[in-house]
C-alpha atoms as a PDB file:
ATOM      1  CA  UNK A   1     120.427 150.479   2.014  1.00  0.00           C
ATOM      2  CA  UNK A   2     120.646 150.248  -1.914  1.00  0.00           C
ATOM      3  CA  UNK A   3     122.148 146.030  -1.264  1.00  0.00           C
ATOM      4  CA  UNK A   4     119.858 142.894   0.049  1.00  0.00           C
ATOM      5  CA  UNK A   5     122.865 142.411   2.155  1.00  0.00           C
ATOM      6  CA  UNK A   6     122.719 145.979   4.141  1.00  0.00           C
ATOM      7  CA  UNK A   7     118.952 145.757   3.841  1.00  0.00           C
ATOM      8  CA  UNK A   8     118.293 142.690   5.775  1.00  0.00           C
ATOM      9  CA  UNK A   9     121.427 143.711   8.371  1.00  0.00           C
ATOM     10  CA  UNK A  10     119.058 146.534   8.980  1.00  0.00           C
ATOM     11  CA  UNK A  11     116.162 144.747   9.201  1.00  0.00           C
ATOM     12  CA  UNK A  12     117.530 142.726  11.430  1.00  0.00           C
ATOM     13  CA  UNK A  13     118.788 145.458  14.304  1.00  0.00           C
ATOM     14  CA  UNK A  14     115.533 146.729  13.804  1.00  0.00           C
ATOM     15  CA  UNK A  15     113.604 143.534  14.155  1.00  0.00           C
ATOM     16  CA  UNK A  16     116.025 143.029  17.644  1.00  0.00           C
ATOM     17  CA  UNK A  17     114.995 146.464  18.939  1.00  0.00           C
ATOM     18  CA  UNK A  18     111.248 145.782  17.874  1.00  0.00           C
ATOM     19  CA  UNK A  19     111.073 143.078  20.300  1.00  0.00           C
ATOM     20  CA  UNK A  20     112.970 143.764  23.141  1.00  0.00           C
ATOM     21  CA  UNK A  21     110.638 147.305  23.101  1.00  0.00           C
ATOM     22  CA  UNK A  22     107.679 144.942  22.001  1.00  0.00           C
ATOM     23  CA  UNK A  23     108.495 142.886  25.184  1.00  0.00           C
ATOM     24  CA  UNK A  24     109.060 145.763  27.245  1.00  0.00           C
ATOM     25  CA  UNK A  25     105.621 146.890  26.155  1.00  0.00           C
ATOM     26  CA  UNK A  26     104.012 143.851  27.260  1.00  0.00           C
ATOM     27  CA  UNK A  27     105.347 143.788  30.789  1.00  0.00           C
ATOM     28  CA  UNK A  28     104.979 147.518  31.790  1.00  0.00           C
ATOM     29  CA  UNK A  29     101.395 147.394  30.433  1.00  0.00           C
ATOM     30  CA  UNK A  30     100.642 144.151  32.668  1.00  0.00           C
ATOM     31  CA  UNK A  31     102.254 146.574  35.313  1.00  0.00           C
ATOM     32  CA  UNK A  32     100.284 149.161  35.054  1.00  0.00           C
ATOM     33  CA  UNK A  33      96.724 147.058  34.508  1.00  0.00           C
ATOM     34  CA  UNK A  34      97.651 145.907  38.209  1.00  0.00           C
ATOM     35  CA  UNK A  35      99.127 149.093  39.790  1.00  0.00           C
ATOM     36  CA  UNK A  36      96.777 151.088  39.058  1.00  0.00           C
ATOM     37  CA  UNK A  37      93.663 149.087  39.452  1.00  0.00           C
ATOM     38  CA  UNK A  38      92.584 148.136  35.856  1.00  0.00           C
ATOM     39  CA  UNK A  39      92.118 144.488  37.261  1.00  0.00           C
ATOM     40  CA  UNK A  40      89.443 143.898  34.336  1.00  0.00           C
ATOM     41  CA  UNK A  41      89.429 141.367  32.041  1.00  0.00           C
ATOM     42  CA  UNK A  42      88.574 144.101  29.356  1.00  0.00           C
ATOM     43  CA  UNK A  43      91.287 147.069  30.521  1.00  0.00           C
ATOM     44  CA  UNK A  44      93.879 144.387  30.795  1.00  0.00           C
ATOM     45  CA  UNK A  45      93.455 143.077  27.758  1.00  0.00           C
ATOM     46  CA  UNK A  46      92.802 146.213  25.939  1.00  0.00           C
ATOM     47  CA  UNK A  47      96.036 147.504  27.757  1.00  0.00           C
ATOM     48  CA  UNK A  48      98.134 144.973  26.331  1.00  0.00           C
ATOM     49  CA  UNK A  49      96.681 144.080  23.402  1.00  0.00           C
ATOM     50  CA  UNK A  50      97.087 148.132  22.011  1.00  0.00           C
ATOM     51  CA  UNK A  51     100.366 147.893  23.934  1.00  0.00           C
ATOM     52  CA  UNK A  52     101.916 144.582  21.728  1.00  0.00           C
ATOM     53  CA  UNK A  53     100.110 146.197  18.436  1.00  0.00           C
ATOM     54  CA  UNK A  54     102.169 149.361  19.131  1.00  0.00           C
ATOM     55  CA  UNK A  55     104.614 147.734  16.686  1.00  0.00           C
ATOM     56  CA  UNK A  56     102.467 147.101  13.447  1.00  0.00           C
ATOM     57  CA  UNK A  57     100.859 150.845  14.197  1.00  0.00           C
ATOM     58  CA  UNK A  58     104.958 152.030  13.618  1.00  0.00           C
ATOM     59  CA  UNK A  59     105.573 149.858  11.108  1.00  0.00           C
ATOM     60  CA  UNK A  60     101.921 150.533   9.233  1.00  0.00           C
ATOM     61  CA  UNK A  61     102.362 154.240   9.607  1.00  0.00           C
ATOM     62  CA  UNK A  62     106.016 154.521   8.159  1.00  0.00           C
ATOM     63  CA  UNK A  63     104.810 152.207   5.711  1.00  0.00           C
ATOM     64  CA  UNK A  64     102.466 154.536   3.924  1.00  0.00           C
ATOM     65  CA  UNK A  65     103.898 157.625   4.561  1.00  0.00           C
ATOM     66  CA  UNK A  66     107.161 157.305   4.574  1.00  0.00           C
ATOM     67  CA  UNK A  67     107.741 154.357   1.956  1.00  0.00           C
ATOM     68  CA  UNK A  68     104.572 154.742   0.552  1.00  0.00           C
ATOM     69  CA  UNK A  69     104.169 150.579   0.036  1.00  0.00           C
ATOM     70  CA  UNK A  70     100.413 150.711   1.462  1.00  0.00           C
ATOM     71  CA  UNK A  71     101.073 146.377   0.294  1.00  0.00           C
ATOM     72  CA  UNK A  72     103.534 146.262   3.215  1.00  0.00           C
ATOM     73  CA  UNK A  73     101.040 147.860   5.541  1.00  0.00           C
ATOM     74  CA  UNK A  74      97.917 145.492   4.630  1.00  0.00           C
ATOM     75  CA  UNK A  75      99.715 142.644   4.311  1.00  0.00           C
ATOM     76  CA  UNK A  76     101.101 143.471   8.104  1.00  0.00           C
ATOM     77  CA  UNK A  77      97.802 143.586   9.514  1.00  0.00           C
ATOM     78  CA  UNK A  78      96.750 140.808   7.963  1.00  0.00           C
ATOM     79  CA  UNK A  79      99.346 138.001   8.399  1.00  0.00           C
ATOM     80  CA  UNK A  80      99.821 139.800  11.988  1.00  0.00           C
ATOM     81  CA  UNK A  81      96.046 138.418  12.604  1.00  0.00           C
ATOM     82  CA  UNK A  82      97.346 135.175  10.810  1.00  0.00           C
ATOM     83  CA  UNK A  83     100.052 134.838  13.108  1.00  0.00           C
ATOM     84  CA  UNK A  84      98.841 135.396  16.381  1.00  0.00           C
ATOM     85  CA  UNK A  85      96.225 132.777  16.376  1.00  0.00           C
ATOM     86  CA  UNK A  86      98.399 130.428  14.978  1.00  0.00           C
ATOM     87  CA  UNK A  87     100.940 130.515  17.811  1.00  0.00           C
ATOM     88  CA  UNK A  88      97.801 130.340  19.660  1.00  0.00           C
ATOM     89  CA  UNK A  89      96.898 126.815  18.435  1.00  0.00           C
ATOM     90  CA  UNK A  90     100.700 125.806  18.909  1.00  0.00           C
ATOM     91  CA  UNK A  91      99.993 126.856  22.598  1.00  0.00           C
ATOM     92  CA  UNK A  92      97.398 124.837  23.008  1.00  0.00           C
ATOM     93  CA  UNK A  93      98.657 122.429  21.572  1.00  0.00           C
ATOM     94  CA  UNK A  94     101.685 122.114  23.716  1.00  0.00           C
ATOM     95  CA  UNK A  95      99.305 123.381  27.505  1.00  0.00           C
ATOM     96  CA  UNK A  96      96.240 121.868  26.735  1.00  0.00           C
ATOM     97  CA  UNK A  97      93.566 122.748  24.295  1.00  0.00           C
ATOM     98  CA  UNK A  98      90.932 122.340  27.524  1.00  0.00           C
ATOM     99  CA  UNK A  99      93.075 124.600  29.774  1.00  0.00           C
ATOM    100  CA  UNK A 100      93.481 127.503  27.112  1.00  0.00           C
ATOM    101  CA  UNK A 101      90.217 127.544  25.801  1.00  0.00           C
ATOM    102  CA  UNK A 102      87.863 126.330  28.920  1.00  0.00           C
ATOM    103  CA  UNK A 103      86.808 128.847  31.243  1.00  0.00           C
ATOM    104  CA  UNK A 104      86.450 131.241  29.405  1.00  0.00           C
ATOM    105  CA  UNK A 105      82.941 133.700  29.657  1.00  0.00           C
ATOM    106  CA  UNK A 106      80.793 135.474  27.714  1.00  0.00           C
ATOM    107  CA  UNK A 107      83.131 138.300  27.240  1.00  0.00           C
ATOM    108  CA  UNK A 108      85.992 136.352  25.940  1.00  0.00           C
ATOM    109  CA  UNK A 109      83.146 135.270  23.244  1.00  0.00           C
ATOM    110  CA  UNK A 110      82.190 138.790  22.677  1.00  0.00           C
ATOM    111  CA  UNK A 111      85.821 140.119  22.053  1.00  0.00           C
ATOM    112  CA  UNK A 112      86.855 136.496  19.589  1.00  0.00           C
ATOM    113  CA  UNK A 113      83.211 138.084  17.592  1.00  0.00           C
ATOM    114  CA  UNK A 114      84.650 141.465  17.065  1.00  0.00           C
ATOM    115  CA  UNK A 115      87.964 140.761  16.033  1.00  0.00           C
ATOM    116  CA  UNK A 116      86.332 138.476  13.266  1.00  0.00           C
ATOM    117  CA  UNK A 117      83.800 140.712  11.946  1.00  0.00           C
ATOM    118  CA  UNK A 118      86.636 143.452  11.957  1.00  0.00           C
ATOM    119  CA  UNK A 119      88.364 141.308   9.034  1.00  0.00           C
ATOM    120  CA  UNK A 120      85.373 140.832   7.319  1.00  0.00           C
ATOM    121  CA  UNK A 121      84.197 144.056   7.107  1.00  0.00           C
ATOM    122  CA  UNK A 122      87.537 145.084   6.122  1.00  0.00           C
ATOM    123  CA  UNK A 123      87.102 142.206   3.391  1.00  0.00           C
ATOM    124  CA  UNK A 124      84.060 143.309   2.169  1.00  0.00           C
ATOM    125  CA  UNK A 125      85.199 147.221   1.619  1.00  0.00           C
ATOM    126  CA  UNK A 126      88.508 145.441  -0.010  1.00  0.00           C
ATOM    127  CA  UNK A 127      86.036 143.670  -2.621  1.00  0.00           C
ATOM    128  CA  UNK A 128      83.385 145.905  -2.760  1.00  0.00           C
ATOM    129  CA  UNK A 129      86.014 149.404  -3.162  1.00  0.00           C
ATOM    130  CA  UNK A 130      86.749 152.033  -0.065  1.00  0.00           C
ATOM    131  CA  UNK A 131      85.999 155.522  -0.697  1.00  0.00           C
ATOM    132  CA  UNK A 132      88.053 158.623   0.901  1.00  0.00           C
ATOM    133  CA  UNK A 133      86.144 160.271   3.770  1.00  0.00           C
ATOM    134  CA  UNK A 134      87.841 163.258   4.356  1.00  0.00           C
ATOM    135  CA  UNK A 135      91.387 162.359   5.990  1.00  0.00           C
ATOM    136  CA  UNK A 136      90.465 158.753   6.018  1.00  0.00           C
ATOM    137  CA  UNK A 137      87.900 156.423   4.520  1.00  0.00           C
ATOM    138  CA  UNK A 138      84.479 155.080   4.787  1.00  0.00           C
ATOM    139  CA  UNK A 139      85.842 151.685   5.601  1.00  0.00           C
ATOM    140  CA  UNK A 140      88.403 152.599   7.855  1.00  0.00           C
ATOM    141  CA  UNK A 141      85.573 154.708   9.944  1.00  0.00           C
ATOM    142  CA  UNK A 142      83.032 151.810   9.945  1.00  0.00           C
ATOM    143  CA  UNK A 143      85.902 149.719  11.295  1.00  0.00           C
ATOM    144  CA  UNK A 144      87.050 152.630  14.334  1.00  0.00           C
ATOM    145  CA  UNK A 145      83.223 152.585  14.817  1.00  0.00           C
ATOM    146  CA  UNK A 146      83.395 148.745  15.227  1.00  0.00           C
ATOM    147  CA  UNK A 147      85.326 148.041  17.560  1.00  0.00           C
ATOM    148  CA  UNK A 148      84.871 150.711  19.707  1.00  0.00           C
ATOM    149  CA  UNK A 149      81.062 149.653  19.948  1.00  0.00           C
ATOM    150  CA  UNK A 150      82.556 146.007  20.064  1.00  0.00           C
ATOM    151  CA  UNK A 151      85.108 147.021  23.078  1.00  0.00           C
ATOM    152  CA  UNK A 152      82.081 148.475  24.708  1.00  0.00           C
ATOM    153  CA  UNK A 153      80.152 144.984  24.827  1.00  0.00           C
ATOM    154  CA  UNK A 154      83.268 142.982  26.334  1.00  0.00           C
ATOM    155  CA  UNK A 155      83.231 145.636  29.470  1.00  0.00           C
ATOM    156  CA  UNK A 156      79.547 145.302  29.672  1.00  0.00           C
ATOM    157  CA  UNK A 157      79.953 141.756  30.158  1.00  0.00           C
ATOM    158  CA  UNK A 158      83.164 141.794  31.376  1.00  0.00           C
ATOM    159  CA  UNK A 159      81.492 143.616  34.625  1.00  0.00           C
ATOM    160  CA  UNK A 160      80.301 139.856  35.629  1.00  0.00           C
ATOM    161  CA  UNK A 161      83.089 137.824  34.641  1.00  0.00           C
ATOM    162  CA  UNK A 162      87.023 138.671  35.516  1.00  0.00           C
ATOM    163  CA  UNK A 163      89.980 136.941  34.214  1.00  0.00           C
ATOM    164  CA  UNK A 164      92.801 138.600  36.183  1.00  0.00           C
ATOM    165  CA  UNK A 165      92.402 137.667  39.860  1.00  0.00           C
ATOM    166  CA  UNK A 166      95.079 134.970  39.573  1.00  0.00           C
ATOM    167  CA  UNK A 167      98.019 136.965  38.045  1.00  0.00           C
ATOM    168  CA  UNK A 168     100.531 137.393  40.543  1.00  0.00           C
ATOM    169  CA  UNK A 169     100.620 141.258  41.279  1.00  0.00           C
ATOM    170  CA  UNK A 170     103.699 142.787  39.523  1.00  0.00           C
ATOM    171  CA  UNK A 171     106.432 144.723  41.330  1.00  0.00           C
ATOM    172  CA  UNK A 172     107.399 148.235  41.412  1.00  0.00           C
ATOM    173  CA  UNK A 173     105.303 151.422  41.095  1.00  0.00           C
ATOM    174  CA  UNK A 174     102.904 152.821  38.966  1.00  0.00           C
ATOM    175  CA  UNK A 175     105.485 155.695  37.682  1.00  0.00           C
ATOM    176  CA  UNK A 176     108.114 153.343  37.017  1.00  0.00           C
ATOM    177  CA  UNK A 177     105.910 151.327  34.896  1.00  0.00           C
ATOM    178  CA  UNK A 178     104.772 154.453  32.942  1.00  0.00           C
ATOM    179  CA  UNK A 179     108.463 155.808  32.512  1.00  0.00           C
ATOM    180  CA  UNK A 180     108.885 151.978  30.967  1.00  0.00           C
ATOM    181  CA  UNK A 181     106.225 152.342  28.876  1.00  0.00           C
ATOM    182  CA  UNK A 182     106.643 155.513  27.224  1.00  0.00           C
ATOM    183  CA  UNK A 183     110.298 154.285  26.958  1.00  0.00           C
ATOM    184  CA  UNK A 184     109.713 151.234  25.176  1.00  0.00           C
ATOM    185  CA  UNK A 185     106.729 153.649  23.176  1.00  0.00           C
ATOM    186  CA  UNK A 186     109.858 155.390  21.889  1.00  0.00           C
ATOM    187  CA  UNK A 187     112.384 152.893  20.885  1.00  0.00           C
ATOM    188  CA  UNK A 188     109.169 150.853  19.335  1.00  0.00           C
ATOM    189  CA  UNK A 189     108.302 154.066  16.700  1.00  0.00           C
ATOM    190  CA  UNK A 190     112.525 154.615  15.717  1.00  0.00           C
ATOM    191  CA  UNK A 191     112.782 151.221  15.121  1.00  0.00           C
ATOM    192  CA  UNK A 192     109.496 150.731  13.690  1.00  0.00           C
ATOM    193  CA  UNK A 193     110.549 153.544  11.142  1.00  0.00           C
ATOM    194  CA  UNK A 194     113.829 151.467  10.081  1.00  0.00           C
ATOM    195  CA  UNK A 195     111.595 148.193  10.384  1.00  0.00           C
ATOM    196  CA  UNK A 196     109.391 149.587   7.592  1.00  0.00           C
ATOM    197  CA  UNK A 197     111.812 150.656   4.892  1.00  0.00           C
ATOM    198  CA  UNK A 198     114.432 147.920   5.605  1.00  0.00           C
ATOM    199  CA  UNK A 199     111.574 145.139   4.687  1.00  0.00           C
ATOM    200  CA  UNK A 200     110.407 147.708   1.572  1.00  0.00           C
ATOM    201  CA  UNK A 201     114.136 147.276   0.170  1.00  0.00           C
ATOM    202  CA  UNK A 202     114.124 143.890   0.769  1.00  0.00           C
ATOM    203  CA  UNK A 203     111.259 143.358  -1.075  1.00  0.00           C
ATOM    204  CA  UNK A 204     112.577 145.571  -4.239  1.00  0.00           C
ATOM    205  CA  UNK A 205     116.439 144.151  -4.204  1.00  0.00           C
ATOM    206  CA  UNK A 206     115.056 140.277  -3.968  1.00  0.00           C
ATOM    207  CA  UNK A 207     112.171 140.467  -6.341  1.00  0.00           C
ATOM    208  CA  UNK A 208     110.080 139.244  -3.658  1.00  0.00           C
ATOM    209  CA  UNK A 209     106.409 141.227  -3.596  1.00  0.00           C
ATOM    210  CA  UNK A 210     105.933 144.141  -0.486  1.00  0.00           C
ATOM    211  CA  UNK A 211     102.465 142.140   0.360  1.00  0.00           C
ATOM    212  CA  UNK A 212     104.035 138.996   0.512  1.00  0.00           C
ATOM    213  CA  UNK A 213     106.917 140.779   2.489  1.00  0.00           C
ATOM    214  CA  UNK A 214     104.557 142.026   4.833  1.00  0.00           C
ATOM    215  CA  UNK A 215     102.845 138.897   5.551  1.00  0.00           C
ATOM    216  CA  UNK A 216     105.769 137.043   6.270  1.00  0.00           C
ATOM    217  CA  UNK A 217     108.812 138.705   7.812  1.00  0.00           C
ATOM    218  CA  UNK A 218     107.380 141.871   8.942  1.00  0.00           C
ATOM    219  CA  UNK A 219     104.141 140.565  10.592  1.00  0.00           C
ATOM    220  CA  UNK A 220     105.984 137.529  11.919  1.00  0.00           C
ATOM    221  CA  UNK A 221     108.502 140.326  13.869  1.00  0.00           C
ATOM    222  CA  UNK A 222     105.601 143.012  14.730  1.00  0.00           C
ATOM    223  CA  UNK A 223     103.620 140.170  16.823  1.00  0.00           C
ATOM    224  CA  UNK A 224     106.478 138.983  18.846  1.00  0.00           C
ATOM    225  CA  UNK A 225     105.421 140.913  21.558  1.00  0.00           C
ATOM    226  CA  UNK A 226     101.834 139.132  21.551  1.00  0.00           C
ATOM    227  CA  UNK A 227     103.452 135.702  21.095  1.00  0.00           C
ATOM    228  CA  UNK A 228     105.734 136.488  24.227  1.00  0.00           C
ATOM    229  CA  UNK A 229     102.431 137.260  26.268  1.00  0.00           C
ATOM    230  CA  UNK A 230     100.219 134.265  25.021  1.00  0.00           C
ATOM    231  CA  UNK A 231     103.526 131.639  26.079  1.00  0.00           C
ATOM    232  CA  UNK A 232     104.116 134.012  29.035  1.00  0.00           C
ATOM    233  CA  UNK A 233     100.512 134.176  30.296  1.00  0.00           C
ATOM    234  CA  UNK A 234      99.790 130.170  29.642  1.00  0.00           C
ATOM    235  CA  UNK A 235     102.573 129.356  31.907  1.00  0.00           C
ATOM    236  CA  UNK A 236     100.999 131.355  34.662  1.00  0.00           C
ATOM    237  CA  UNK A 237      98.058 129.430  34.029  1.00  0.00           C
ATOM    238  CA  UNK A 238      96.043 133.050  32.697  1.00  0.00           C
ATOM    239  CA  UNK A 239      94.283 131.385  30.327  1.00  0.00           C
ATOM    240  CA  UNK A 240      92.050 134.562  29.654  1.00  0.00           C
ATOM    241  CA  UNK A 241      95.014 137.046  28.942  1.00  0.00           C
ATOM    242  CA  UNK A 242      96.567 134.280  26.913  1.00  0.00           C
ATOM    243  CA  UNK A 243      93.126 134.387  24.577  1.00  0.00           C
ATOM    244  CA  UNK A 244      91.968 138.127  25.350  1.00  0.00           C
ATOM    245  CA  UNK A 245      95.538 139.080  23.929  1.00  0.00           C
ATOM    246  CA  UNK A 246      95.278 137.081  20.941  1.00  0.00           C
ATOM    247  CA  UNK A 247      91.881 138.317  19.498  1.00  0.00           C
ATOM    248  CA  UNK A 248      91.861 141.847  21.401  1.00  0.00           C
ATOM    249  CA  UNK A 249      95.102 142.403  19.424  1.00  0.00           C
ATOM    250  CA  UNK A 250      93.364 140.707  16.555  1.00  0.00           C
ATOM    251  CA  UNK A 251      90.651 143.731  16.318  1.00  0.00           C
ATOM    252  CA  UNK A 252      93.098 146.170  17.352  1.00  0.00           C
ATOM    253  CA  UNK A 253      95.282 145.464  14.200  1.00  0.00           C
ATOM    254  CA  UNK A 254      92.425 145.854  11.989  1.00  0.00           C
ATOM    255  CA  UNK A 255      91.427 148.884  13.629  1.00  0.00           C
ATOM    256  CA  UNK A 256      95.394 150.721  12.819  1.00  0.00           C
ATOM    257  CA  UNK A 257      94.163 150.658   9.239  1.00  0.00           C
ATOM    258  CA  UNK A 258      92.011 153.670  10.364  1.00  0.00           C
ATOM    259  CA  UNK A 259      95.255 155.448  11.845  1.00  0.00           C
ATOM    260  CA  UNK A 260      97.005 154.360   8.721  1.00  0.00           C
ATOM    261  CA  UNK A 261      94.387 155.763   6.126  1.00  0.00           C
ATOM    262  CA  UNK A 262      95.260 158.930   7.872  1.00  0.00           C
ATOM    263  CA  UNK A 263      98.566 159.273   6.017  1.00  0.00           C
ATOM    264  CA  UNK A 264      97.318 157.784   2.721  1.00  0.00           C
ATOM    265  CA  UNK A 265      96.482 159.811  -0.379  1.00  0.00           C
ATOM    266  CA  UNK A 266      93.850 156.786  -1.284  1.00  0.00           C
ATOM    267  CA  UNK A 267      92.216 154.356   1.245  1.00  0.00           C
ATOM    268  CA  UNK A 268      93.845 151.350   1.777  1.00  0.00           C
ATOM    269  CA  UNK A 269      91.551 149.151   1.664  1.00  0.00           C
ATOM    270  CA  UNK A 270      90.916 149.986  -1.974  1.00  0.00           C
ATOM    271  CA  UNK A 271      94.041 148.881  -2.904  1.00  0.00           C
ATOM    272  CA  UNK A 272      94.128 145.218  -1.583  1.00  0.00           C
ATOM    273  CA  UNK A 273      95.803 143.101  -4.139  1.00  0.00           C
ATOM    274  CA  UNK A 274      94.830 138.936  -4.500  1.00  0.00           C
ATOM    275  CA  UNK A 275      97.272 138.210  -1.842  1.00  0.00           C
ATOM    276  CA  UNK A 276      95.823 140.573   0.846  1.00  0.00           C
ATOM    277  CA  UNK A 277      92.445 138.865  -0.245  1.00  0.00           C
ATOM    278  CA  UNK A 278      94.026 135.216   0.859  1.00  0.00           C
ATOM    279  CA  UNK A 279      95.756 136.965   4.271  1.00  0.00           C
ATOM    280  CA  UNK A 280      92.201 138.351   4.897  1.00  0.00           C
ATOM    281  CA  UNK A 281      90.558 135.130   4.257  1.00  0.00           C
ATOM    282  CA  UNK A 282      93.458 133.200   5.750  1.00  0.00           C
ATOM    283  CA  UNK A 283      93.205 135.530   8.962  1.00  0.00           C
ATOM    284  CA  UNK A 284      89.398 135.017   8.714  1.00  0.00           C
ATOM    285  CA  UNK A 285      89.124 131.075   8.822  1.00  0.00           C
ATOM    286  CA  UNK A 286      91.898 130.363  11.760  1.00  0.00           C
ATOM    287  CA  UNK A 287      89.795 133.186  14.051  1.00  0.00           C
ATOM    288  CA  UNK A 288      87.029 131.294  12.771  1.00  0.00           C
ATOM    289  CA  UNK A 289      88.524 127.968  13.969  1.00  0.00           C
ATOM    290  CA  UNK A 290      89.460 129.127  17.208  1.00  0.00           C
ATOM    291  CA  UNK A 291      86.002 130.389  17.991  1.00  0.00           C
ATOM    292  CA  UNK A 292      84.516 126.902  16.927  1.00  0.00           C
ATOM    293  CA  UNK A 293      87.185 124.787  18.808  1.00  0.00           C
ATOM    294  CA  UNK A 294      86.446 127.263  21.818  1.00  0.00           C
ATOM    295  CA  UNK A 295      82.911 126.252  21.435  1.00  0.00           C
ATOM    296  CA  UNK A 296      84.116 122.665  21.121  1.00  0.00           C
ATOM    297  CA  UNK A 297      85.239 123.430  24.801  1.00  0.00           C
ATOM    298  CA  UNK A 298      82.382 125.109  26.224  1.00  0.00           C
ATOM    299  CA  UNK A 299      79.409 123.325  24.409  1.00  0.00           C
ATOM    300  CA  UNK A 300      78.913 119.091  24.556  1.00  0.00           C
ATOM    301  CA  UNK A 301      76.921 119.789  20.780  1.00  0.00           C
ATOM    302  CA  UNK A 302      80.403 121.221  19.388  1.00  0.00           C
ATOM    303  CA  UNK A 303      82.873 118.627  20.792  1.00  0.00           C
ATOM    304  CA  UNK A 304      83.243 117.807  17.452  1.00  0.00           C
ATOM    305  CA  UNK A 305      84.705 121.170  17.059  1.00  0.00           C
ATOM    306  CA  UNK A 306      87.992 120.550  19.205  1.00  0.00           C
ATOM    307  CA  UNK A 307      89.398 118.290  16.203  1.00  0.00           C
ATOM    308  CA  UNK A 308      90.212 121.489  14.711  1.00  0.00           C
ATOM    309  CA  UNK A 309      92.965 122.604  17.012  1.00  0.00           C
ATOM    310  CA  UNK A 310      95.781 120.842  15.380  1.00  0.00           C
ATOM    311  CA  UNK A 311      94.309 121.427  11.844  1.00  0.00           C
ATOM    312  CA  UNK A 312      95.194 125.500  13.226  1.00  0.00           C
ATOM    313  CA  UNK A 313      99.040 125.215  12.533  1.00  0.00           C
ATOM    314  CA  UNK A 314      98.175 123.732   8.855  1.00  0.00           C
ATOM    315  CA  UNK A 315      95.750 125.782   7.986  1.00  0.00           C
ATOM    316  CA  UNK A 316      98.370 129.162   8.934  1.00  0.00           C
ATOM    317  CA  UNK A 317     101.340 127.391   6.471  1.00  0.00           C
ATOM    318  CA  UNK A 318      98.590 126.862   4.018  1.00  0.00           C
ATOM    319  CA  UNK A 319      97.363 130.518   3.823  1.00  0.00           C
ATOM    320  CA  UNK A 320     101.125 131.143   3.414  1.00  0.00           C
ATOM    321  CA  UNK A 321     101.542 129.459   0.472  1.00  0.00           C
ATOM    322  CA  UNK A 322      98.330 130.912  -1.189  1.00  0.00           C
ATOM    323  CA  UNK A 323      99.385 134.601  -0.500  1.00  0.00           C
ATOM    324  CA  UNK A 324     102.829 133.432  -1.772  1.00  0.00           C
ATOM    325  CA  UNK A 325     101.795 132.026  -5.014  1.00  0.00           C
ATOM    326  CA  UNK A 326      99.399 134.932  -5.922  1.00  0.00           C
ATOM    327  CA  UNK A 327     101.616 137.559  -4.501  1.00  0.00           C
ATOM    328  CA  UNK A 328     104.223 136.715  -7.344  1.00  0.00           C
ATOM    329  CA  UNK A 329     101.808 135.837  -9.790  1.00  0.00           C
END
């Protein structure tokens, strides 16, 4: 893989298998949400969202310790977060902004809170410096801490508010959907490997910086899977999948950092670069937006707030540009 050329052939079959396995992901973990009984706004969408991050926790991991580009692995996370809610406000967009975002209860509000302060708390441990904490870091702990307490207040309230009584029940059995799983588990960490060093050589043969990289092509591929399940989930009219996915895999992606400090001689976090500071505050402001136009929907005092839907899309190829300029600067 020493030429751009076989480089981005590789990243390419690997970006194909990513997906399809992403995909398969997606579906067998719906599956099994219904089959087995997890009908729960929180279980489903703590199901799915782990099962769609499965590829950034491949590509993260074989990032670090296998390439050892810890600016491919941050800048994964963070323009995954970037992406997903900006094919979010393309959804809307296209369904409705009322229909995706109306409807929605207090644990839908709870989870949007937690993935948000999950980026800023991994901002502020960027800025401020991470320390090593044994096998992993201060920052990366506070963050596993996080949203575990965080996934523990969307069930609480989750116990008076359900999202998945009007997805159609899926076919087959339980056992095929786990053999489907743990299939699509496997293809997603070999390719995942490949994914990883194929985008690290096509940062080094092009010139083009591993953050930037990361942002960009790799985090665009790794949320496929999500993207598949918001458009999926909207057409079935599940408008709380469609936004639990989004911001449970949100959290979730911060949360591989944790998992990826694992494999890391020094914590992550501490080595954020100026780009990863505009993909955190990037990732920051569109949650941000999508909580306020979400208010917009629920609250007559924030109706004002619904003007920012369309402002989403911008806002995403903005952030872009910034990471892009101070990525090669």
């Amino acid at each position: 893989m020493e030429s751009l050329g076989g480089a981005v052939l590789v990243f390419l079959v690997s970006a194909a298998f990513v997906i399809a396995a992403g995909i398969g992901l997606a579906r067998y973990g719906d599956d099994l949400a219904e089959s087995t009984g997890w009908g729960k706004l929180w279980v489903g969408t703590l199901l799915v969202g782990i099962a769609t991050s499965l590829p950034e926790v491949t590509v993260n991991i074989s990032a670090v310790w296998l390439e050892n580009s810890p600016g491919l692995a941050l800048g994964n996370v963070l323009g995954a977060d970037m992406m997903n809610v900006f094919v979010l406000g393309c959804v809307a967009l296209a369904f409705g902004v009322g229909n995706l975002f109306g409807g929605q209860g207090r644990d839908t509000e709870l989870l949007i809170l937690v993935g948000m302060g999950l980026v800023a708390l991994a901002l502020v441990f960027g800025v401020a410096g991470d320390v090593k904490l044994g096998p992993t870091s201060l920052g990366a702990v506070l963050i596993l801490a996080g949203y575990l307490a965080g996934m523990r207040l969307v069930y609480k309230a989750g116990q008076t508010h359900m999202h998945l009584e009007d997805i159609p029940a899926p076919t087959g059995s339980a056992r095929k959907a786990w053999i489907g799983f743990g299939i699509s588990v496997a293809v997603v960490i070999v390719a995942g490997r490949y994914l990883a060093s194929s985008a690290d050589a096509i940062a080094e043969a092009s010139g083009i910086s591993a953050s930037f990289i990361g942002v960009l092509l790799v985090s665009i591929v790794t949320t496929l899977p999500e993207g598949s399940v918001t458009v999926a989930a909207t057409l079935r009219r599940s408008y709380g999948i469609a936004m639990g996915n989004v911001y449970g895999s949100n959290a979730f992606n911060v949360t591989i950092l944790f998992f990826s400090d694992l494999f890391s001689d020094a914590p992550l976090l501490g080595q954020m670069e100026r780009a990863h500071y505009a993909a955190a505050l990037g990732a920051l402001a569109l949650m941000t937006m999508g909580y306020l136009v979400w208010k917009g929907v629920q609250k007559p005092a924030f109706a004002w707030a619904r003007a920012l839907a369309p402002a989403i899309p911008v806002v995403y190829l903005g952030a872009l540009y910034a990471v892009y300029t101070l990525a090669q600067a």
